[in-house]
N, C-alpha and C. Protein backbone atom coordinates (compact mmCIF):
# COMPACT_ATOMS: atom_id res chain seq x y z
N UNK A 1 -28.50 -4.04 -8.52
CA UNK A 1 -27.35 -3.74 -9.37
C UNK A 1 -26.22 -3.12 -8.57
N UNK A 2 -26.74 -2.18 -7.73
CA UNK A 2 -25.11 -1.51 -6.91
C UNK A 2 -25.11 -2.55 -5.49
N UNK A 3 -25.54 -3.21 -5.32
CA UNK A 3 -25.10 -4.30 -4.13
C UNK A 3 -24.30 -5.19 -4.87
N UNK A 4 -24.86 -5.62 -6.36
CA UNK A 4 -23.76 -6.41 -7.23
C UNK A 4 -22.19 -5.81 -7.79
N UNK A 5 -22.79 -4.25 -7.95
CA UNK A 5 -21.43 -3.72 -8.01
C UNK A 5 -20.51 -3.57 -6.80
N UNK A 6 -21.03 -3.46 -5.66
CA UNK A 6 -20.06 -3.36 -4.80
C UNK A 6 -19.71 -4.14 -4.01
N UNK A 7 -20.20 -5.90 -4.85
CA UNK A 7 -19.38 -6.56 -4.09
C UNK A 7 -18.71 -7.05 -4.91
N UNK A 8 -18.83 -6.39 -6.42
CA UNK A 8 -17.41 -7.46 -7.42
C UNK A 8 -16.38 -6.05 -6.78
N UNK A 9 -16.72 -4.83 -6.33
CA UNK A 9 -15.55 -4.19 -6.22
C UNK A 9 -14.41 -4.84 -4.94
N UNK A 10 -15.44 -4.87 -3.71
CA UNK A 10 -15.05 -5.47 -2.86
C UNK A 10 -13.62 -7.08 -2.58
N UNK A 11 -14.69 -7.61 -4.09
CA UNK A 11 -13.90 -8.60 -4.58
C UNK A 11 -12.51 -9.11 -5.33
N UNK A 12 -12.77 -7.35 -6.11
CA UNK A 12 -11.60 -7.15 -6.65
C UNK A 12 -10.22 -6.46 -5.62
N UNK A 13 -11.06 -5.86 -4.75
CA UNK A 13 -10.19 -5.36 -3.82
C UNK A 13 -9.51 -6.20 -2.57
N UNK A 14 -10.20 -7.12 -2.26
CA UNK A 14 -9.26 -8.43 -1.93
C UNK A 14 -8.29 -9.00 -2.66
N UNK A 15 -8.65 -9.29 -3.73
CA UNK A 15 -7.67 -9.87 -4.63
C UNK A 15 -6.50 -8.99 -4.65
N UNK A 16 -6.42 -7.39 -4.58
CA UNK A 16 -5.48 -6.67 -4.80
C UNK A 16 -4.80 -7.01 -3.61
N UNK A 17 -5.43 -7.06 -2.10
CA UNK A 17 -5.08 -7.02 -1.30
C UNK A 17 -3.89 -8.09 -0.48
N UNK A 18 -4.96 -9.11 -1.88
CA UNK A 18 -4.17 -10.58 -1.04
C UNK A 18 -3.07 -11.14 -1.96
N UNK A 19 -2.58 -10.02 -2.69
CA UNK A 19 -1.03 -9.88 -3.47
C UNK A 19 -0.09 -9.52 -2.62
N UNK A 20 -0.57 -8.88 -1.51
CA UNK A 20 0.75 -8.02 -0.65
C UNK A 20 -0.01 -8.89 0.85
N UNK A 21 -0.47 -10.28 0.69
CA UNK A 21 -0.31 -10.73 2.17
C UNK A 21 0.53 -11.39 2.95
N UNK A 22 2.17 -11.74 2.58
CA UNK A 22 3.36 -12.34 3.08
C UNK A 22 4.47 -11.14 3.78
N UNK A 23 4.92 -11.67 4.14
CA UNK A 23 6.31 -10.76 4.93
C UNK A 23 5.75 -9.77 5.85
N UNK A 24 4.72 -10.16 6.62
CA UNK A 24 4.79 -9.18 7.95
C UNK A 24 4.68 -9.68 8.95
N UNK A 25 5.59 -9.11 9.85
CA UNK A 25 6.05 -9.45 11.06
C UNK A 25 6.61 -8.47 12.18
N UNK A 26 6.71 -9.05 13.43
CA UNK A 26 7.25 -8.06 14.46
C UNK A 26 8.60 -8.58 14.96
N UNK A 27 9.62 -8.16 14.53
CA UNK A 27 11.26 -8.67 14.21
C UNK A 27 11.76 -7.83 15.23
N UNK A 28 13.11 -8.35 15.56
CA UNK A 28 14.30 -7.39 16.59
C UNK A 28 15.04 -8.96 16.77
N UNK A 29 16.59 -8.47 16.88
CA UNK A 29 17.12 -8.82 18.07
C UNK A 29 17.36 -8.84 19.59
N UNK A 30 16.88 -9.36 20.36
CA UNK A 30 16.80 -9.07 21.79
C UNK A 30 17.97 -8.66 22.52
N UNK A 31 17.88 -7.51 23.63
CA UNK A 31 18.81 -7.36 23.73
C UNK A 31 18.45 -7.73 25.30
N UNK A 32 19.97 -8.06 26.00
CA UNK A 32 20.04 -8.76 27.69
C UNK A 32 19.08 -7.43 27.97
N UNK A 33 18.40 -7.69 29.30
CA UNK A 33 17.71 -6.54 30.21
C UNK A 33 18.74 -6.28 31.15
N UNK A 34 20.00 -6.70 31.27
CA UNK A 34 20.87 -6.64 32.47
C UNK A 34 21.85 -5.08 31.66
N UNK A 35 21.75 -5.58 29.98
CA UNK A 35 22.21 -4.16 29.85
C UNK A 35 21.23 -3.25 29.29
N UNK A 36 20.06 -3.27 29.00
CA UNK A 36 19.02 -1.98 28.73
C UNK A 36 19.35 -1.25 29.85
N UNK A 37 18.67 -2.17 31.07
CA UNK A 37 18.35 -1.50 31.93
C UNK A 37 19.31 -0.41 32.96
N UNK A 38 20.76 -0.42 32.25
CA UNK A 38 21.61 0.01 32.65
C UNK A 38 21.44 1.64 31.45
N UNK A 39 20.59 1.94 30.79
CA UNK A 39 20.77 2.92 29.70
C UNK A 39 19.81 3.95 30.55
N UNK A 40 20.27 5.10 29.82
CA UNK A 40 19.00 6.53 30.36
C UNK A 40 19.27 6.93 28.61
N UNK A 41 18.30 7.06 27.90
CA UNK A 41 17.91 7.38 26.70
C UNK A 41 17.69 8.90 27.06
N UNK A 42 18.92 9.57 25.92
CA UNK A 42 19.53 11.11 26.31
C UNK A 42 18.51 11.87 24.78
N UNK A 43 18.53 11.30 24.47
CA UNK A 43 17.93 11.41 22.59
C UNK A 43 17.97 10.44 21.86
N UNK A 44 16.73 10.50 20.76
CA UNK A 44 16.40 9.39 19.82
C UNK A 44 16.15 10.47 18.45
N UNK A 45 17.01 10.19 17.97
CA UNK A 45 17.35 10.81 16.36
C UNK A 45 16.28 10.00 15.36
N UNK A 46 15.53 10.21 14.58
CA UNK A 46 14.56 9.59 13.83
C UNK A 46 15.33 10.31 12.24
N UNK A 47 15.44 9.64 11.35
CA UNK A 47 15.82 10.06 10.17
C UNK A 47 15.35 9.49 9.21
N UNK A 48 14.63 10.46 8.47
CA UNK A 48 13.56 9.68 7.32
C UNK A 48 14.39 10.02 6.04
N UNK A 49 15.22 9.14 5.26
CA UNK A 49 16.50 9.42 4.04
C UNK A 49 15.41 10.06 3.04
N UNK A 50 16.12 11.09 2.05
CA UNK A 50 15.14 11.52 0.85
C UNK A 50 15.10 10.52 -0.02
N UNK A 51 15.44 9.90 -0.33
CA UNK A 51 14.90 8.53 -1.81
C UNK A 51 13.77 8.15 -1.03
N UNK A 52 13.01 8.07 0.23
CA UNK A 52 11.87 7.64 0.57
C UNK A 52 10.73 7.86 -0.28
N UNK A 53 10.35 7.01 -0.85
CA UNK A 53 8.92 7.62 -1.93
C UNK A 53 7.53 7.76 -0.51
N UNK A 54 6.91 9.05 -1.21
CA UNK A 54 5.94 9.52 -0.33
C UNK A 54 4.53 9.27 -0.86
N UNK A 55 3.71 8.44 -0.23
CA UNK A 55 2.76 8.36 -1.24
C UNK A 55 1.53 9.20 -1.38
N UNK A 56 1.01 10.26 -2.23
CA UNK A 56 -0.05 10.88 -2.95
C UNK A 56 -1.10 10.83 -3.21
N UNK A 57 -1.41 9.16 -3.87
CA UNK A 57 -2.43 9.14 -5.07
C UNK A 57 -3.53 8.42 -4.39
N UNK A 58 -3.29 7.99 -3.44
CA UNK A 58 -4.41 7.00 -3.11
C UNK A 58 -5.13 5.80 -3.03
N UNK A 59 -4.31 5.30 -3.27
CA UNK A 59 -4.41 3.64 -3.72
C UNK A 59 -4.52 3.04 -2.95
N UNK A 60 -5.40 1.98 -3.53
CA UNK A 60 -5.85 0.76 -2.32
C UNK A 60 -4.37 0.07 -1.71
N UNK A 61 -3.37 -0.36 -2.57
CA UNK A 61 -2.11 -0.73 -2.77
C UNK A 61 -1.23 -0.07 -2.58
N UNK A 62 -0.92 1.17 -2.15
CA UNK A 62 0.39 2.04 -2.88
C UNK A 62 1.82 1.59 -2.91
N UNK A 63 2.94 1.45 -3.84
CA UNK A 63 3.78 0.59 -3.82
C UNK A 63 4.77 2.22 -3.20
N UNK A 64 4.24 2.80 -2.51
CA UNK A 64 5.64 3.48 -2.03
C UNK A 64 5.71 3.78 -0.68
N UNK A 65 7.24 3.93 -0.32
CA UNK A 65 7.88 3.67 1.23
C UNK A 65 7.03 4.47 2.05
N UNK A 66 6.51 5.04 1.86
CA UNK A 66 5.64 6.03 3.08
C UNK A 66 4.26 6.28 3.05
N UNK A 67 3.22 5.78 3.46
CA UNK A 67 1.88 5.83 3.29
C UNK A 67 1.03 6.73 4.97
N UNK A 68 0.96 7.64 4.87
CA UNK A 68 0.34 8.14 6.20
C UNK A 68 -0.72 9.42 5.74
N UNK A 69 -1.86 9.03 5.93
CA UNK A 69 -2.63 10.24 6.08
C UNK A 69 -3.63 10.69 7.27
N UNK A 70 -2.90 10.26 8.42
CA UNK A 70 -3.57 10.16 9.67
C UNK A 70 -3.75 11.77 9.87
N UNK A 71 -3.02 12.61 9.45
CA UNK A 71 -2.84 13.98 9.91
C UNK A 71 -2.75 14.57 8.67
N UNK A 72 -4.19 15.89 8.87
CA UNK A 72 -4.76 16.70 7.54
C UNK A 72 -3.26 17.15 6.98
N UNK A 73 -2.82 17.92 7.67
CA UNK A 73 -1.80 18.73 7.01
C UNK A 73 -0.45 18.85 7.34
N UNK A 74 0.47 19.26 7.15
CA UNK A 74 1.63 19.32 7.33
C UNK A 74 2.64 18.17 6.49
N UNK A 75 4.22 18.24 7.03
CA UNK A 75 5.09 17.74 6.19
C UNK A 75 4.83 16.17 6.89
N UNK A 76 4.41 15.61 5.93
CA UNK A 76 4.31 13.86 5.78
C UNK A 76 5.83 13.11 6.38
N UNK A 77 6.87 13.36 6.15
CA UNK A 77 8.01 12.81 6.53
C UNK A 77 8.30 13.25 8.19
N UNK A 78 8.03 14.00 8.06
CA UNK A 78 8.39 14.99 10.01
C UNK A 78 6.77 14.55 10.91
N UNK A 79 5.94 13.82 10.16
CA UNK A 79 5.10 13.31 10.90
C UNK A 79 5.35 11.78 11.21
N UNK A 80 5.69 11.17 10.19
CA UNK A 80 6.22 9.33 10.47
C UNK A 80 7.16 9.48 11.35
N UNK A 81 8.10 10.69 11.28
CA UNK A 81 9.48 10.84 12.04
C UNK A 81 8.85 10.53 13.63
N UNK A 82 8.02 11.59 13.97
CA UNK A 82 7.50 11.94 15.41
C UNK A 82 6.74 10.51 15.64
N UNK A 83 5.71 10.57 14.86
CA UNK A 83 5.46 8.71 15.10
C UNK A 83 6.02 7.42 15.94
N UNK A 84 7.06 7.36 14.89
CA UNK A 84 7.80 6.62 15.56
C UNK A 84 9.11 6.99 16.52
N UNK A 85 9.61 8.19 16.98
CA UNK A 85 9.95 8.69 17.49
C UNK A 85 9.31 8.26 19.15
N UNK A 86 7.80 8.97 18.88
CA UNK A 86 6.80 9.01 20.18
C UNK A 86 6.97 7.51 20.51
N UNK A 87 7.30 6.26 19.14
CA UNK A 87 6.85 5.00 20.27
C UNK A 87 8.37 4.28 21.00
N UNK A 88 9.24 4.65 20.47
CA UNK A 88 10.57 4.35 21.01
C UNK A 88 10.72 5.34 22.65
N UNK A 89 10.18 6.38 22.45
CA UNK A 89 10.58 7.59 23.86
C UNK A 89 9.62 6.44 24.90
N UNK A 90 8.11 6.54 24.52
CA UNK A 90 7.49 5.49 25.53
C UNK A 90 7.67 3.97 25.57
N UNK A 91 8.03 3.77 24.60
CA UNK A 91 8.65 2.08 24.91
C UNK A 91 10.09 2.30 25.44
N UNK A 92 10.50 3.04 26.01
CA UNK A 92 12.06 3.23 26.76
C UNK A 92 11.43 4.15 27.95
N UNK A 93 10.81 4.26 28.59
CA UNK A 93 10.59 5.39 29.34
C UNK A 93 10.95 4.89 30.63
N UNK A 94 10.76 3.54 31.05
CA UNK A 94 11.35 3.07 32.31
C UNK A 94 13.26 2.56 32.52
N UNK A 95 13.65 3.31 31.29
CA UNK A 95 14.94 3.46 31.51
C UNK A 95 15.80 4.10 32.25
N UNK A 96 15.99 4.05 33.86
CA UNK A 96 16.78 5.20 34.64
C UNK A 96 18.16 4.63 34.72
N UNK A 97 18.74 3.98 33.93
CA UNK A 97 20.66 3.97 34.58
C UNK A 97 21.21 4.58 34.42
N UNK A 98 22.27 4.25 34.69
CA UNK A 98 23.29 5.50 35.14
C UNK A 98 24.37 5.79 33.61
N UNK A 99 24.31 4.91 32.09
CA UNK A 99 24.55 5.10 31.14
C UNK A 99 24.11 5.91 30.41
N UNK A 100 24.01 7.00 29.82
CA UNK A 100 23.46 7.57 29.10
C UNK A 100 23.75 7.54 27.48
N UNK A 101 22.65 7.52 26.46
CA UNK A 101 22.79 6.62 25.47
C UNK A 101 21.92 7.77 24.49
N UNK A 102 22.31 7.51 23.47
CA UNK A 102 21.58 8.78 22.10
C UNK A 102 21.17 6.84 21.04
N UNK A 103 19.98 7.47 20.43
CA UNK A 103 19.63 5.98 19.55
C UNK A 103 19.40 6.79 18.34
N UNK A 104 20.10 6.37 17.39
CA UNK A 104 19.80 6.81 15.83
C UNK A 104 19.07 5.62 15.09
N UNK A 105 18.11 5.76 14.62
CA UNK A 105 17.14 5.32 13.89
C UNK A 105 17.07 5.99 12.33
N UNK A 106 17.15 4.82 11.43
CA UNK A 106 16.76 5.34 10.36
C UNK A 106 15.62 4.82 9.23
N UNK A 107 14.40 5.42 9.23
CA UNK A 107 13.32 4.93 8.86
C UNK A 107 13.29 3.61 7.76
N UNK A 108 12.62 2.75 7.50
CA UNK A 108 12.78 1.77 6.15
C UNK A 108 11.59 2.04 5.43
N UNK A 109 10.34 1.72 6.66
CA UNK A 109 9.18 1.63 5.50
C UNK A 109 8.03 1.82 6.92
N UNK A 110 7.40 3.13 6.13
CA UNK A 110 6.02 3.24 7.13
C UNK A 110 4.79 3.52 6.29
N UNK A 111 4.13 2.12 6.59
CA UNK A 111 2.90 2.19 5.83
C UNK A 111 1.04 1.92 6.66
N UNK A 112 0.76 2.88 6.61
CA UNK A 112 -0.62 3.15 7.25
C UNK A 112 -1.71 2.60 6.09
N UNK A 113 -3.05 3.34 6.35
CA UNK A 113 -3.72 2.71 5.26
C UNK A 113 -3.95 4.01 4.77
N UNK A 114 -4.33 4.35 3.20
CA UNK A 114 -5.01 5.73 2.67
C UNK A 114 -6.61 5.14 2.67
N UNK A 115 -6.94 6.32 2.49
CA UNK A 115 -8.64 6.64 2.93
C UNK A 115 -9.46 5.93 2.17
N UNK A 116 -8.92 5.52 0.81
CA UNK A 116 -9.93 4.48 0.35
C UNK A 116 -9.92 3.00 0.78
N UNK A 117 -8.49 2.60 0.55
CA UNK A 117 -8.24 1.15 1.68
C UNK A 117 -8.98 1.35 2.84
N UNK A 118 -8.47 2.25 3.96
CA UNK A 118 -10.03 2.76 4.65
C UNK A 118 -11.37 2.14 4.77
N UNK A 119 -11.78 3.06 3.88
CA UNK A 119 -13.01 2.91 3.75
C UNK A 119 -14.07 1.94 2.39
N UNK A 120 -12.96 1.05 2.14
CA UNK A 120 -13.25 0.27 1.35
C UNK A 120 -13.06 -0.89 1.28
N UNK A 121 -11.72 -1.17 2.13
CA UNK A 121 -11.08 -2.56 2.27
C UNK A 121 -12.43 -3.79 3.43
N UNK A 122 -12.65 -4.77 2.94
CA UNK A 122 -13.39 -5.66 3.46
C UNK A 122 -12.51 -5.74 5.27
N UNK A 123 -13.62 -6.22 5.63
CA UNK A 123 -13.49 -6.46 7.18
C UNK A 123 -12.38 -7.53 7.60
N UNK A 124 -11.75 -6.86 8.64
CA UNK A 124 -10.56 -8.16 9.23
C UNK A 124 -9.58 -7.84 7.75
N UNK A 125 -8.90 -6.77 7.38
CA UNK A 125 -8.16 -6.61 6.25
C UNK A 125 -7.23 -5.31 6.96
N UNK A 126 -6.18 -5.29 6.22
CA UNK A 126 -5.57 -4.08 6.84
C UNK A 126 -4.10 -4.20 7.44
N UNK A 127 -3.29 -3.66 6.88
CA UNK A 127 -1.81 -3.80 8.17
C UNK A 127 -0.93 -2.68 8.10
N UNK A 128 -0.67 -2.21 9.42
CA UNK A 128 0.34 -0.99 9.36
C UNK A 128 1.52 -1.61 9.59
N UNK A 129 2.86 -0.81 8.88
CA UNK A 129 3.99 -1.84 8.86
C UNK A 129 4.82 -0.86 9.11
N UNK A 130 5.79 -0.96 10.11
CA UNK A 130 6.95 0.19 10.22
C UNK A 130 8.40 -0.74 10.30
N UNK A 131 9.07 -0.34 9.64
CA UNK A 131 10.51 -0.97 10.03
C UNK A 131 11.48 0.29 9.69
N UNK A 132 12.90 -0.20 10.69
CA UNK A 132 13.42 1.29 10.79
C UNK A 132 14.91 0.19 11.33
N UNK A 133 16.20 1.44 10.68
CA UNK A 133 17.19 0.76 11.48
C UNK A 133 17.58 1.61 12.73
N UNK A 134 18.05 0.58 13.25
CA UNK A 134 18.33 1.17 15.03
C UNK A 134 19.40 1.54 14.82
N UNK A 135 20.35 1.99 15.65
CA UNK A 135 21.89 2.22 16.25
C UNK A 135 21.70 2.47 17.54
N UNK A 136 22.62 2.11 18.69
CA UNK A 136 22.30 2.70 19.68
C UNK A 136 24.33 3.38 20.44
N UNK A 137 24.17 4.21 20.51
CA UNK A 137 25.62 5.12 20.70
C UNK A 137 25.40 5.36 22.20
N UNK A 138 27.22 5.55 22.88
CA UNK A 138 27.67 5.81 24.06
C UNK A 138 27.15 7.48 24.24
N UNK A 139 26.46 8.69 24.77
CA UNK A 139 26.07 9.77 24.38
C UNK A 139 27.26 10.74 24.40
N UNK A 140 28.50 9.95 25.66
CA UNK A 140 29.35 10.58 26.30
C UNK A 140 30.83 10.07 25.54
N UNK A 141 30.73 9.13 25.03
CA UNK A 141 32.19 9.06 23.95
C UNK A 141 31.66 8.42 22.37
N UNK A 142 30.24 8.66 22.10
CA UNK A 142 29.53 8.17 20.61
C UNK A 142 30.35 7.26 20.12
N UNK A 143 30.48 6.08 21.20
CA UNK A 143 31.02 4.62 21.21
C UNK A 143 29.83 3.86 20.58
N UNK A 144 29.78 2.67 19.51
CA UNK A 144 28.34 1.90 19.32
C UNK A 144 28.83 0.84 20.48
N UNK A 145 27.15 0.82 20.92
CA UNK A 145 27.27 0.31 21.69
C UNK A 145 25.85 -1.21 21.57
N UNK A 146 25.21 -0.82 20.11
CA UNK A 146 24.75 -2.03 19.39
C UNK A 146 24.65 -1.12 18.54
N UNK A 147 25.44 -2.41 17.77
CA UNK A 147 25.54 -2.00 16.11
C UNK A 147 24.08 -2.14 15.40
N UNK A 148 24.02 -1.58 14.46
CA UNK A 148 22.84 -1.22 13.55
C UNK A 148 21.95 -2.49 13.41
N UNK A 149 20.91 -2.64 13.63
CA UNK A 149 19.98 -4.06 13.27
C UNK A 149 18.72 -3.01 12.98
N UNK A 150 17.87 -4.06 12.28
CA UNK A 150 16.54 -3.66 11.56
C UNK A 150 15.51 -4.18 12.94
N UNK A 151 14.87 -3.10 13.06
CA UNK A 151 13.35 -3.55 13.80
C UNK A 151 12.28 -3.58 12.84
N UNK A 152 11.38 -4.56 13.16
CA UNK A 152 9.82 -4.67 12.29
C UNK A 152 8.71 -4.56 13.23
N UNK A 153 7.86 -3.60 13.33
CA UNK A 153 6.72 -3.10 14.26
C UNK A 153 5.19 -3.09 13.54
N UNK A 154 5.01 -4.10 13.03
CA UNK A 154 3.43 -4.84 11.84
C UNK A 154 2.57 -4.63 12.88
N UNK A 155 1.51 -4.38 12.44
CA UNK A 155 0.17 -4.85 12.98
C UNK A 155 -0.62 -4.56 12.34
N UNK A 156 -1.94 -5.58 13.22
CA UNK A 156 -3.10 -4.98 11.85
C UNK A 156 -3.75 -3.52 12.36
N UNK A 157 -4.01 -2.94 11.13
CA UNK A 157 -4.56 -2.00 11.02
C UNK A 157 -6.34 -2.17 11.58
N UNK A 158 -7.14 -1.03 11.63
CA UNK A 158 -8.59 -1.08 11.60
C UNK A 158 -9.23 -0.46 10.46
N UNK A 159 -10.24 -1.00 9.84
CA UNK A 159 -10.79 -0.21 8.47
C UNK A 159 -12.28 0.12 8.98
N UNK A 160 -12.37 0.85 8.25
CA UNK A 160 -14.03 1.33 8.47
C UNK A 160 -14.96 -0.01 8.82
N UNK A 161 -14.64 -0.64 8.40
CA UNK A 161 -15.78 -1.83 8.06
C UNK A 161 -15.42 -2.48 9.38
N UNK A 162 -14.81 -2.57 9.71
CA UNK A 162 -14.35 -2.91 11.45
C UNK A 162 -14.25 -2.11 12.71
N UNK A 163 -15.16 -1.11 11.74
CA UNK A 163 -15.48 0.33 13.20
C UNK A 163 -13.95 1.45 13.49
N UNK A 164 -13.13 1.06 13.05
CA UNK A 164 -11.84 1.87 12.87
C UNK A 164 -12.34 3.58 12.52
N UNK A 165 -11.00 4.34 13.14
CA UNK A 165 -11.30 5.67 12.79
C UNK A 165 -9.71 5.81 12.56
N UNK A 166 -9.88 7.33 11.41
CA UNK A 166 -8.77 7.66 10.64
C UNK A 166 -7.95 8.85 11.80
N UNK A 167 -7.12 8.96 11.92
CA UNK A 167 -6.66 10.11 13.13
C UNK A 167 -5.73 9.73 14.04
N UNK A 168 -5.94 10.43 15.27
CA UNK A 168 -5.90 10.38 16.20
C UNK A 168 -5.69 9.02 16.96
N UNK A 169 -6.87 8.04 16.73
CA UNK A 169 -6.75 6.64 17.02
C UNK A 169 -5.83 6.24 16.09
N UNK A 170 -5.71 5.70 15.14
CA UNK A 170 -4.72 5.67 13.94
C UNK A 170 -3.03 5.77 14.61
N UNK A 171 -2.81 6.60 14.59
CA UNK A 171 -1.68 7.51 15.27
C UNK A 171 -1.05 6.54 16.59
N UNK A 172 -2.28 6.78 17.73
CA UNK A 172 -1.73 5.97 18.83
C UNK A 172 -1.76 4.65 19.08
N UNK A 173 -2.37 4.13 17.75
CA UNK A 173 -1.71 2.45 17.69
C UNK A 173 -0.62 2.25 17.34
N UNK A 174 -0.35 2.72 15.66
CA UNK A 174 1.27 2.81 15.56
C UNK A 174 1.58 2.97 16.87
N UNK A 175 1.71 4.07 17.58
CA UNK A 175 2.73 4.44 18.89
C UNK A 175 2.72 3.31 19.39
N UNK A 176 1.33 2.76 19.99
CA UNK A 176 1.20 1.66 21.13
C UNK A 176 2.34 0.39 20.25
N UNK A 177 1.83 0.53 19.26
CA UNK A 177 2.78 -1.02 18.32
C UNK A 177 4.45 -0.77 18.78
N UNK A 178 4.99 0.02 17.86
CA UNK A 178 6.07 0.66 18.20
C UNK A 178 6.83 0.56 19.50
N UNK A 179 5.79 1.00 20.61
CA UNK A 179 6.43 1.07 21.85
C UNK A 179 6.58 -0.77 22.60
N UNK A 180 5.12 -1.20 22.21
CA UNK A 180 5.54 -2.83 22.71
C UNK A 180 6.36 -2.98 22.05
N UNK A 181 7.05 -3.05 21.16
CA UNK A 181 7.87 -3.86 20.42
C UNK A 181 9.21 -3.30 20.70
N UNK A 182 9.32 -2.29 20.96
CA UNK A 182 10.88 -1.60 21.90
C UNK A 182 10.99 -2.26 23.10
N UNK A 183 9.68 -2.14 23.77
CA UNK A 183 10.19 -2.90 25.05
C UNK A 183 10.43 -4.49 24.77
N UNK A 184 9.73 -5.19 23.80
CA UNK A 184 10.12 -6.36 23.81
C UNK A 184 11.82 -6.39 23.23
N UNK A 185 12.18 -5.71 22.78
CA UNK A 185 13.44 -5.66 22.24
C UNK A 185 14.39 -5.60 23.40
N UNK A 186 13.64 -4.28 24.03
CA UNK A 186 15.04 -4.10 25.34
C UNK A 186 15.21 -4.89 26.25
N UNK A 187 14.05 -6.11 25.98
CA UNK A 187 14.04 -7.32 27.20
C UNK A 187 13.39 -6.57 28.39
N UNK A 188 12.56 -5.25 28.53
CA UNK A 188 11.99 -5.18 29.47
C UNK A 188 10.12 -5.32 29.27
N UNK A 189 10.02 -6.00 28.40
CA UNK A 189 8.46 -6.35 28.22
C UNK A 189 8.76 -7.50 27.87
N UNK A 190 7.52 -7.93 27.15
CA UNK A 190 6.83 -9.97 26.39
C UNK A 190 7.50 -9.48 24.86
N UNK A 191 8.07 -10.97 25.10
CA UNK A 191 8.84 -11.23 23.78
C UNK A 191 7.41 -10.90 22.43
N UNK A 192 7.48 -10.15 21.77
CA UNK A 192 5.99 -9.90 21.27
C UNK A 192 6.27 -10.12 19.48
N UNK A 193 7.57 -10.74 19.26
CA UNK A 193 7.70 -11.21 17.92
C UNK A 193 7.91 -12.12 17.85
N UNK A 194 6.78 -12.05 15.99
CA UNK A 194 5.44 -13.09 15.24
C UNK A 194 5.78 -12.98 13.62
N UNK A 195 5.42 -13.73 12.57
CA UNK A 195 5.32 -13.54 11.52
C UNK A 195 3.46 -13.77 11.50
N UNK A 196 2.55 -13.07 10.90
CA UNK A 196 1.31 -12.97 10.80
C UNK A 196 0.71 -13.10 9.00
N UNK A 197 0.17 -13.42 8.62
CA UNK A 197 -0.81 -13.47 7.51
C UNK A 197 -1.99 -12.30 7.48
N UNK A 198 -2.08 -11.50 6.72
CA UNK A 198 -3.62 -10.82 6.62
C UNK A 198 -3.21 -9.66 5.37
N UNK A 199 -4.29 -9.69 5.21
CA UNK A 199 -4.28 -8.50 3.63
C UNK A 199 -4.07 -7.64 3.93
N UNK A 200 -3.11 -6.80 3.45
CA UNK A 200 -2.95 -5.73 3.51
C UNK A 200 -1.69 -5.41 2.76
N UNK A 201 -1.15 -4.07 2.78
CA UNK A 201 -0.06 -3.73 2.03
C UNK A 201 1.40 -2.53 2.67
């Protein structure tokens, strides 16, 4: 009886899952490497707007802009901030020119998994999704020097059922995602954007 119950749950929880399986991807406009590589990244401003809905409740699904419970405690918004913050500083870190450049970023949508998706979602299921708008400014006359475009930094997530841990690991994939996907942007890494299929939300 509970092997039957927990696989109509299972069942049902795909189905939830495979409502939110379109539109993820790893997006940017590329920019020349002849001018990245001319930048020294002075500061990266991360700004998470307040209409961001924060999500609470726990849901396999949650339909709101911010899903992170990688970290027990503290302010949820000043943690996505540093997040993605941390993967732009290391996906720019081999930047030495002689330009010096401030990047304002302003968050869209960062979604991790909560603890029951976790630990409930069927195997090979799962996607963390960050998108954020860029700006990138002169530091020394706050000239734009690329106008505002949207980045998309998807990947799949890991769930319990695929040996995944909540934390720490958690944390430095976003980063790792994040940071390939800056460098593929700045033209100093592999072009690393995809549109992908898989459950998740």
């Amino acid at each position: 009886m509970l092997r039957k119950s927990r696989r109509l749950f299972l069942s049902i929880a795909l189905l939830g899952l495979a409502g939110c399986s379109s539109g993820f991807l790893v997006d940017y406009t590329a920019l020349p490497q002849e001018v990245s590589r001319a930048w020294n990244v002075q500061d990266i401003v991360v700004t998470v707007p307040n209409d961001l809905t924060v999500n609470t409740t726990n849901y396999m699904i949650p339909p709101e802009d911010i899903v992170w419970y990688g970290e027990q405690t503290g302010d949820t918004r000043q943690q996505v901030a540093a997040i993605v913050k941390d993967g732009l500083r290391e996906g720019s870190a081999s930047l030495t020119g002689s330009v010096p450049v401030v990047w304002h970023v302003e968050l869209i949508k960062f979604h991790a998994l909560t603890p029951k998706a976790f630990y409930n979602a069927p195997s090979g299921t799962g996607v963390e999704s960050v998108r954020f708008k860029m700006n990138v400014l002169d530091a020394r006359t706050l000239a734009v020097l690329v106008p505002e475009q949207i980045i998309a930094a998807d990947g799949p997530a890991r769930v319990a059922a695929d040996g995944g841990s909540r934390g720490y690991m958690e944390r430095k994939r976003i980063v790792l995602k994040i940071a390939e996907t800056t460098r593929g942007w700045l033209g100093i890494g592999y072009d690393n954007r995809r549109t992908f299929q898989r459950f998740g939300g």
